[in-house]
PDB file of N, CA and C in Angstrom:
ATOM      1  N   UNK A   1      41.097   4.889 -12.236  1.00  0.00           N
ATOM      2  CA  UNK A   1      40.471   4.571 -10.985  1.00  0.00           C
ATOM      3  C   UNK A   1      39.178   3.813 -11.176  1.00  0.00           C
ATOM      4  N   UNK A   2      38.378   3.360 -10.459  1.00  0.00           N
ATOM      5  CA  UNK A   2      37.536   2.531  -9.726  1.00  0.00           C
ATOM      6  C   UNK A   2      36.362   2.888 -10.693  1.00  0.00           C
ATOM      7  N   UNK A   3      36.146   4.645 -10.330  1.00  0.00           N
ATOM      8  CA  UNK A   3      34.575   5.325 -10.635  1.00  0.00           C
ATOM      9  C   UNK A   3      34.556   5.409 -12.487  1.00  0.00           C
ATOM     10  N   UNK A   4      36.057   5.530 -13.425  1.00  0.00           N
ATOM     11  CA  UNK A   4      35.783   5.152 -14.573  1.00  0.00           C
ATOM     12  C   UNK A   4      36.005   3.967 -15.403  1.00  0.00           C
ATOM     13  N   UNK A   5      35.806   2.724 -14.501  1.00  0.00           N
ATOM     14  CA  UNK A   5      36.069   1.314 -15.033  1.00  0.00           C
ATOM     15  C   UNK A   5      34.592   0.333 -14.465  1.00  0.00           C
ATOM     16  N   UNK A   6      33.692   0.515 -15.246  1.00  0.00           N
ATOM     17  CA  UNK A   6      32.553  -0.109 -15.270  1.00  0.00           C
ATOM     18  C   UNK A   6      32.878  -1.699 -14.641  1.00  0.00           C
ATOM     19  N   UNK A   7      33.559  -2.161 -15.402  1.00  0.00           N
ATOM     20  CA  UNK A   7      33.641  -3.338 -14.646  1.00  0.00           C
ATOM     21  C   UNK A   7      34.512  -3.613 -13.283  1.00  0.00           C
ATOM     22  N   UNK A   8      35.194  -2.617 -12.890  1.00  0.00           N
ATOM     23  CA  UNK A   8      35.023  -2.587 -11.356  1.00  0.00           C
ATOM     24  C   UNK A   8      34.448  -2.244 -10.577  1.00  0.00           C
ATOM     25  N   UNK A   9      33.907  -1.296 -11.099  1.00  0.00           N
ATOM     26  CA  UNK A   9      32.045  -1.103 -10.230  1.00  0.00           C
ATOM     27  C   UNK A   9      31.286  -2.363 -10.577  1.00  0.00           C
ATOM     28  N   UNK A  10      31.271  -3.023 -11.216  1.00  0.00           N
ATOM     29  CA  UNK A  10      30.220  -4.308 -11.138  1.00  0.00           C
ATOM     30  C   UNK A  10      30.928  -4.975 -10.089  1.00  0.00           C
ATOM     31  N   UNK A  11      31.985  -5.005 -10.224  1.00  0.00           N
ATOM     32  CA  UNK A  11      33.048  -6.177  -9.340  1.00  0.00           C
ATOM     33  C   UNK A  11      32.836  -6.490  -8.087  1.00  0.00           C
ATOM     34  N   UNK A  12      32.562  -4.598  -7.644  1.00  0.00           N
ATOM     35  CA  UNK A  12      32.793  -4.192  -6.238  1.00  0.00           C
ATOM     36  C   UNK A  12      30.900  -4.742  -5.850  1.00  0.00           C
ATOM     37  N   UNK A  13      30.467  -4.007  -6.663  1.00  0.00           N
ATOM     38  CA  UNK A  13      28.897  -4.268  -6.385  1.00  0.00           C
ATOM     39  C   UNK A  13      28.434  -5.640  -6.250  1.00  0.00           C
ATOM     40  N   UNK A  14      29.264  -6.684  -7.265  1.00  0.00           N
ATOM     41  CA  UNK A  14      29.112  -7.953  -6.925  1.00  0.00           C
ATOM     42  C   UNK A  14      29.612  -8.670  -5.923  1.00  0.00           C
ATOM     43  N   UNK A  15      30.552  -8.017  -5.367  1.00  0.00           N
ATOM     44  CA  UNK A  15      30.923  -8.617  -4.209  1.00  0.00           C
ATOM     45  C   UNK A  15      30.111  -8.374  -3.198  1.00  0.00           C
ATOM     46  N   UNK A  16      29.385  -7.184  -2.348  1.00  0.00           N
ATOM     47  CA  UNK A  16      28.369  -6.893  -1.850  1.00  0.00           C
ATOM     48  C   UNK A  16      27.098  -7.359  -1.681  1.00  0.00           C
ATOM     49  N   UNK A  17      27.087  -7.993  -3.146  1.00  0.00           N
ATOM     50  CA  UNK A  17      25.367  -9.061  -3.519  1.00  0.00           C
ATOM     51  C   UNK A  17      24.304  -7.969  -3.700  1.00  0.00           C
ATOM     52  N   UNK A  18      24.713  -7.007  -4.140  1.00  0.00           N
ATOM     53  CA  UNK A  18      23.576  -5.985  -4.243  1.00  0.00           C
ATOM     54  C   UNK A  18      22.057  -6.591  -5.170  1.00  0.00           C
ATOM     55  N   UNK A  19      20.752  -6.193  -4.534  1.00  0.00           N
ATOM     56  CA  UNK A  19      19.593  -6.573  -5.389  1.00  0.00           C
ATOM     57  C   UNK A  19      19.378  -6.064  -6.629  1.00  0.00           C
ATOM     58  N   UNK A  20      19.723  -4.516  -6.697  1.00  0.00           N
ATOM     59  CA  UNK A  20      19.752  -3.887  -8.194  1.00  0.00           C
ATOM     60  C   UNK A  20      20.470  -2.562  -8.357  1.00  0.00           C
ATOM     61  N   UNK A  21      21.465  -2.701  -8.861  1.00  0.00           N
ATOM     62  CA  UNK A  21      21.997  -1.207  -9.531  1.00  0.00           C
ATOM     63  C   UNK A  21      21.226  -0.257  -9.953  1.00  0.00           C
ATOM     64  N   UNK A  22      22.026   0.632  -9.796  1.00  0.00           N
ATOM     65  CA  UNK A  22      21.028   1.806 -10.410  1.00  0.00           C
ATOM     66  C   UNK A  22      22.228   2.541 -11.318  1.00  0.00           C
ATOM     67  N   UNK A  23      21.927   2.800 -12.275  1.00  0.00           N
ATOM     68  CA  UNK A  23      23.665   3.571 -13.078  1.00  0.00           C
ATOM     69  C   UNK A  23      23.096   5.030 -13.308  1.00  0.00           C
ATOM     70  N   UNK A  24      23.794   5.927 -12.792  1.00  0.00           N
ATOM     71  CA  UNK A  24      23.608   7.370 -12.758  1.00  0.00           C
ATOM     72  C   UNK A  24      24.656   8.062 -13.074  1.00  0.00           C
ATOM     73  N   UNK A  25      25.005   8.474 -14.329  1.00  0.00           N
ATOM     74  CA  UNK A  25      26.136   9.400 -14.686  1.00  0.00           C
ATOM     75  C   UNK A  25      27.512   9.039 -15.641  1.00  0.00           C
ATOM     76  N   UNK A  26      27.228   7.228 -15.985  1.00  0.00           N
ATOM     77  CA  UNK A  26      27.984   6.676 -16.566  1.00  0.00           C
ATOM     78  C   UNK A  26      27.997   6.889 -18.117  1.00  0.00           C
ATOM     79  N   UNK A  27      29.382   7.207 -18.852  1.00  0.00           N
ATOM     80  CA  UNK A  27      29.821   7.047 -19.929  1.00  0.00           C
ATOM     81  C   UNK A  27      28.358   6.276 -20.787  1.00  0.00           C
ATOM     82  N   UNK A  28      27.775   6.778 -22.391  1.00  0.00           N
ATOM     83  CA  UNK A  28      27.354   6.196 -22.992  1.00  0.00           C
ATOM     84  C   UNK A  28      28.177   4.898 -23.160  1.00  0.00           C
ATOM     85  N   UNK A  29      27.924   3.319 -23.076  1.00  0.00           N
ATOM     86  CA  UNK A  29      28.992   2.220 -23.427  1.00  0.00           C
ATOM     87  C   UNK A  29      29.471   1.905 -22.198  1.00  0.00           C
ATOM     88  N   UNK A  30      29.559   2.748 -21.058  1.00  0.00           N
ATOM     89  CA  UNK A  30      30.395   2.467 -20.519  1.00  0.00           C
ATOM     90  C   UNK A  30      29.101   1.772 -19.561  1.00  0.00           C
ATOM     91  N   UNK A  31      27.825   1.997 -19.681  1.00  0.00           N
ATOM     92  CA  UNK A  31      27.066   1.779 -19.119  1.00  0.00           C
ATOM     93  C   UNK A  31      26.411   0.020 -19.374  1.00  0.00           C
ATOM     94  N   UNK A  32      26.656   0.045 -20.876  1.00  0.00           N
ATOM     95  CA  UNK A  32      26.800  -1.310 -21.387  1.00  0.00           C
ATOM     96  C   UNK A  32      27.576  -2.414 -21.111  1.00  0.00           C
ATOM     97  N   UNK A  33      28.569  -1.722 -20.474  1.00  0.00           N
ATOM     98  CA  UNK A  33      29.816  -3.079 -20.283  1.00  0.00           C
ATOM     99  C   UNK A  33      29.308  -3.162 -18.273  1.00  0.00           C
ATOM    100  N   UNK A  34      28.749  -2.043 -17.832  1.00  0.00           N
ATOM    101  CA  UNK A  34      28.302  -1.970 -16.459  1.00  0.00           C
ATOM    102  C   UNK A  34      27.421  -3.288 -16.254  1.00  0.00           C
ATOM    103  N   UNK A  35      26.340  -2.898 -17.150  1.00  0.00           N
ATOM    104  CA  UNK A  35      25.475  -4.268 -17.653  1.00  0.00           C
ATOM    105  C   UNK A  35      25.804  -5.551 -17.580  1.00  0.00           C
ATOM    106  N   UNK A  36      26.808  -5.657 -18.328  1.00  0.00           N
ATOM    107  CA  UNK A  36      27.381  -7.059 -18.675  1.00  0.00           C
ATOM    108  C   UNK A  36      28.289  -7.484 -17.592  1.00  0.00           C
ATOM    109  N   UNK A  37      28.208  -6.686 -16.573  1.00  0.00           N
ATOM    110  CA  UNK A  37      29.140  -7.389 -15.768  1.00  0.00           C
ATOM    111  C   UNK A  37      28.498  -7.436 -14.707  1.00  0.00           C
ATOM    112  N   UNK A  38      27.205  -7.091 -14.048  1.00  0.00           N
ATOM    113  CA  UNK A  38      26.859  -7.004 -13.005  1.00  0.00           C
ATOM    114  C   UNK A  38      26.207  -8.142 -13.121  1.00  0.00           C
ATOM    115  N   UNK A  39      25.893  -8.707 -11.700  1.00  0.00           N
ATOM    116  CA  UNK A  39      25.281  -9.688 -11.351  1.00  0.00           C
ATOM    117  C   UNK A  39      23.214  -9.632 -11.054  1.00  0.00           C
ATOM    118  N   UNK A  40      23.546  -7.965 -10.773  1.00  0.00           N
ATOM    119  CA  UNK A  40      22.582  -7.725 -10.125  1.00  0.00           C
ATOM    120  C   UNK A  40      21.479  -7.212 -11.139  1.00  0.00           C
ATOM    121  N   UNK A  41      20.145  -7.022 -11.327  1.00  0.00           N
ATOM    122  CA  UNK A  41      19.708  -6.241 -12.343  1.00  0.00           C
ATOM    123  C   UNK A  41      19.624  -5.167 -12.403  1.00  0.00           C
ATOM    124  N   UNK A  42      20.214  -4.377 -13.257  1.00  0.00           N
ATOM    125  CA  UNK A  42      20.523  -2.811 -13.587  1.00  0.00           C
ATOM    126  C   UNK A  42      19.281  -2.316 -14.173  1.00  0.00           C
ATOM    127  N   UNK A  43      19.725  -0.661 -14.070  1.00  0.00           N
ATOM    128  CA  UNK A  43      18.445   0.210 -14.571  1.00  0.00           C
ATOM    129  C   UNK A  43      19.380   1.087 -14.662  1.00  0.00           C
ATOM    130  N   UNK A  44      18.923   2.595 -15.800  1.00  0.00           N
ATOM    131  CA  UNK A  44      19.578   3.204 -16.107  1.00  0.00           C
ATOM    132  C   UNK A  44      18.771   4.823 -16.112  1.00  0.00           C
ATOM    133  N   UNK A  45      19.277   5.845 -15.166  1.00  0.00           N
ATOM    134  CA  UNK A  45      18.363   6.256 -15.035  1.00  0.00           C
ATOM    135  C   UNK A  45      18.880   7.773 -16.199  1.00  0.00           C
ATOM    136  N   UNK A  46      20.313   8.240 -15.448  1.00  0.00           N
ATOM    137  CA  UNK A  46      20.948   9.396 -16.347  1.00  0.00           C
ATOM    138  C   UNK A  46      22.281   8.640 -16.909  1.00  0.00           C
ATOM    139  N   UNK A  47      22.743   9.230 -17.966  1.00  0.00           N
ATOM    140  CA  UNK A  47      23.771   8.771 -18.649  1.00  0.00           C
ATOM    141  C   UNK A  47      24.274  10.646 -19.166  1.00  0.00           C
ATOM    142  N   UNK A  48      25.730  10.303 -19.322  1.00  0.00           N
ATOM    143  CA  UNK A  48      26.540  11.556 -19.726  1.00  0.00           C
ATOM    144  C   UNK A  48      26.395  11.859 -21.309  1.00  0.00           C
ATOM    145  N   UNK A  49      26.478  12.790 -21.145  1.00  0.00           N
ATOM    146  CA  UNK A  49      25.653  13.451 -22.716  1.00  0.00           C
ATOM    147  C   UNK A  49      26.868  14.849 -23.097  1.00  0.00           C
ATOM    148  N   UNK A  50      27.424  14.602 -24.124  1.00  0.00           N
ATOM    149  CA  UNK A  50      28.166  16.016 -24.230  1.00  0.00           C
ATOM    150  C   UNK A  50      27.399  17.203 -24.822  1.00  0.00           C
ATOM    151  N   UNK A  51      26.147  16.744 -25.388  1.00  0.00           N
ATOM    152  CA  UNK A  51      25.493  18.087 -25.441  1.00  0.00           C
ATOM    153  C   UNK A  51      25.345  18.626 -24.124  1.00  0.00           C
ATOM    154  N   UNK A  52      25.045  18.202 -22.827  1.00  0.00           N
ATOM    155  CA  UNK A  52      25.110  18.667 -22.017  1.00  0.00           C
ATOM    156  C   UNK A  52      26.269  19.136 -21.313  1.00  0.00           C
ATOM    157  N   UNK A  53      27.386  18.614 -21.627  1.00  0.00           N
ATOM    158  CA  UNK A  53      28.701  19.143 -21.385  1.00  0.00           C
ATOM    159  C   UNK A  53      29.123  18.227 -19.752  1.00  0.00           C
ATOM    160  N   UNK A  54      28.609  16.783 -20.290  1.00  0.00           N
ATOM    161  CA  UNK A  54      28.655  15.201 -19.189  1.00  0.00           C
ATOM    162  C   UNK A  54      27.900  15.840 -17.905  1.00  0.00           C
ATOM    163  N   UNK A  55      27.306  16.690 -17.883  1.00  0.00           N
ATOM    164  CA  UNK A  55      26.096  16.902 -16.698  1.00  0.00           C
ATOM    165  C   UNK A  55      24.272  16.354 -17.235  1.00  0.00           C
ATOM    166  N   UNK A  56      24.728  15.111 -16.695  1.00  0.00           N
ATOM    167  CA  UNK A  56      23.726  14.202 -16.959  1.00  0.00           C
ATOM    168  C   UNK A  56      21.996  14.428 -16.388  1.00  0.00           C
ATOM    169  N   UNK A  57      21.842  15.393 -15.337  1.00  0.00           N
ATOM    170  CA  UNK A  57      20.843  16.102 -15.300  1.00  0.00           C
ATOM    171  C   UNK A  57      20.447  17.295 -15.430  1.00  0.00           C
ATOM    172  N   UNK A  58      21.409  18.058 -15.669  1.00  0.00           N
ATOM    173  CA  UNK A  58      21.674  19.551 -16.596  1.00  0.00           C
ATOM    174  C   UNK A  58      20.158  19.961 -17.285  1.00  0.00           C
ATOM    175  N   UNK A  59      19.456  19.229 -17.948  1.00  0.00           N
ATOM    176  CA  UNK A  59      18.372  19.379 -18.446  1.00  0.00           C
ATOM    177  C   UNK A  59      17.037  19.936 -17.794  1.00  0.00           C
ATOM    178  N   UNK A  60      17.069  18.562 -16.334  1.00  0.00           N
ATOM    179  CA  UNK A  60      16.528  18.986 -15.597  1.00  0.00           C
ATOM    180  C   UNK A  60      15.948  20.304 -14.811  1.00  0.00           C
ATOM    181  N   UNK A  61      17.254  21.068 -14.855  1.00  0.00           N
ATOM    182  CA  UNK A  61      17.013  21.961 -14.006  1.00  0.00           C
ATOM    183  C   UNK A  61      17.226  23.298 -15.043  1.00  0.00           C
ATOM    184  N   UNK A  62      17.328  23.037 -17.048  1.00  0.00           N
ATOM    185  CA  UNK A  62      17.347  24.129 -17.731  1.00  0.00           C
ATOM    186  C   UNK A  62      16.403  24.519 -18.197  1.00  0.00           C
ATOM    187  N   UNK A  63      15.982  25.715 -18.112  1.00  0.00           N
ATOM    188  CA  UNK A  63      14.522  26.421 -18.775  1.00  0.00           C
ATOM    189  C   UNK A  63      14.743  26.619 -20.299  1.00  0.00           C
ATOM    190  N   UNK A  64      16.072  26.376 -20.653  1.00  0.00           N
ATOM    191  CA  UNK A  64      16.405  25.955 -22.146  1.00  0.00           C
ATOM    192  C   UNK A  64      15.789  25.308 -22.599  1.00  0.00           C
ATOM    193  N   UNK A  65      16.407  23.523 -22.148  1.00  0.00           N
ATOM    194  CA  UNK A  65      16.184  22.179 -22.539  1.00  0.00           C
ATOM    195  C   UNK A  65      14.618  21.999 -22.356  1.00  0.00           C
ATOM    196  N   UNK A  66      13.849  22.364 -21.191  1.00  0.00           N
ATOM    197  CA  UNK A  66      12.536  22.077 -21.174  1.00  0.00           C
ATOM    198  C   UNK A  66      11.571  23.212 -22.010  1.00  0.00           C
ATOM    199  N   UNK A  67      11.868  24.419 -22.132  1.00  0.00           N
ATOM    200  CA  UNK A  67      11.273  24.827 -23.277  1.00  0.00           C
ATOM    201  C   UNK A  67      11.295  23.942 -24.767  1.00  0.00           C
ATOM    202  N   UNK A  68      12.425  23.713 -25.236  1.00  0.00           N
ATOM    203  CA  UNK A  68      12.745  22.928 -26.021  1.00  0.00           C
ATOM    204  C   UNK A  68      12.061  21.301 -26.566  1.00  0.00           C
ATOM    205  N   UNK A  69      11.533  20.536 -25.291  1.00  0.00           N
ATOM    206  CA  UNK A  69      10.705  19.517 -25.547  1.00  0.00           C
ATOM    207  C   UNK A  69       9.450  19.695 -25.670  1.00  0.00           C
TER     208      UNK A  69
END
């Protein structure tokens, strides 16, 4: 589908004319090819992490992870 093929999310987004992406939750790589295909300028804010178990803000809200830094 749509939500795990980076370059149809650019596709769709480029068709729209969007001013700037924002990529939240995408595949390490997968975020790279997001990049390369968008028209628009990207930013990257969370990306999926299997230490986190692909809950890309998981950290955020663990008294684990922030003890930890």
């Amino acid at each position: 589908g749509v939500p795990c093929n980076p370059s149809s999310v650019a596709a769709i987004l480029n068709g729209r004319k969007t001013d700037l992406n924002v990529v939240l939750g995408f595949c390490v790589g997968a975020d790279s090819i997001f990049c390369r295909d968008s028209h628009a300028p990207v930013t990257t804010v969370f990306l999926k992490d299997k230490s986190l178990a692909n809950n890309p803000i998981g950290a955020v809200y663990s008294d684990y992870y922030l003890e930890d830094i």
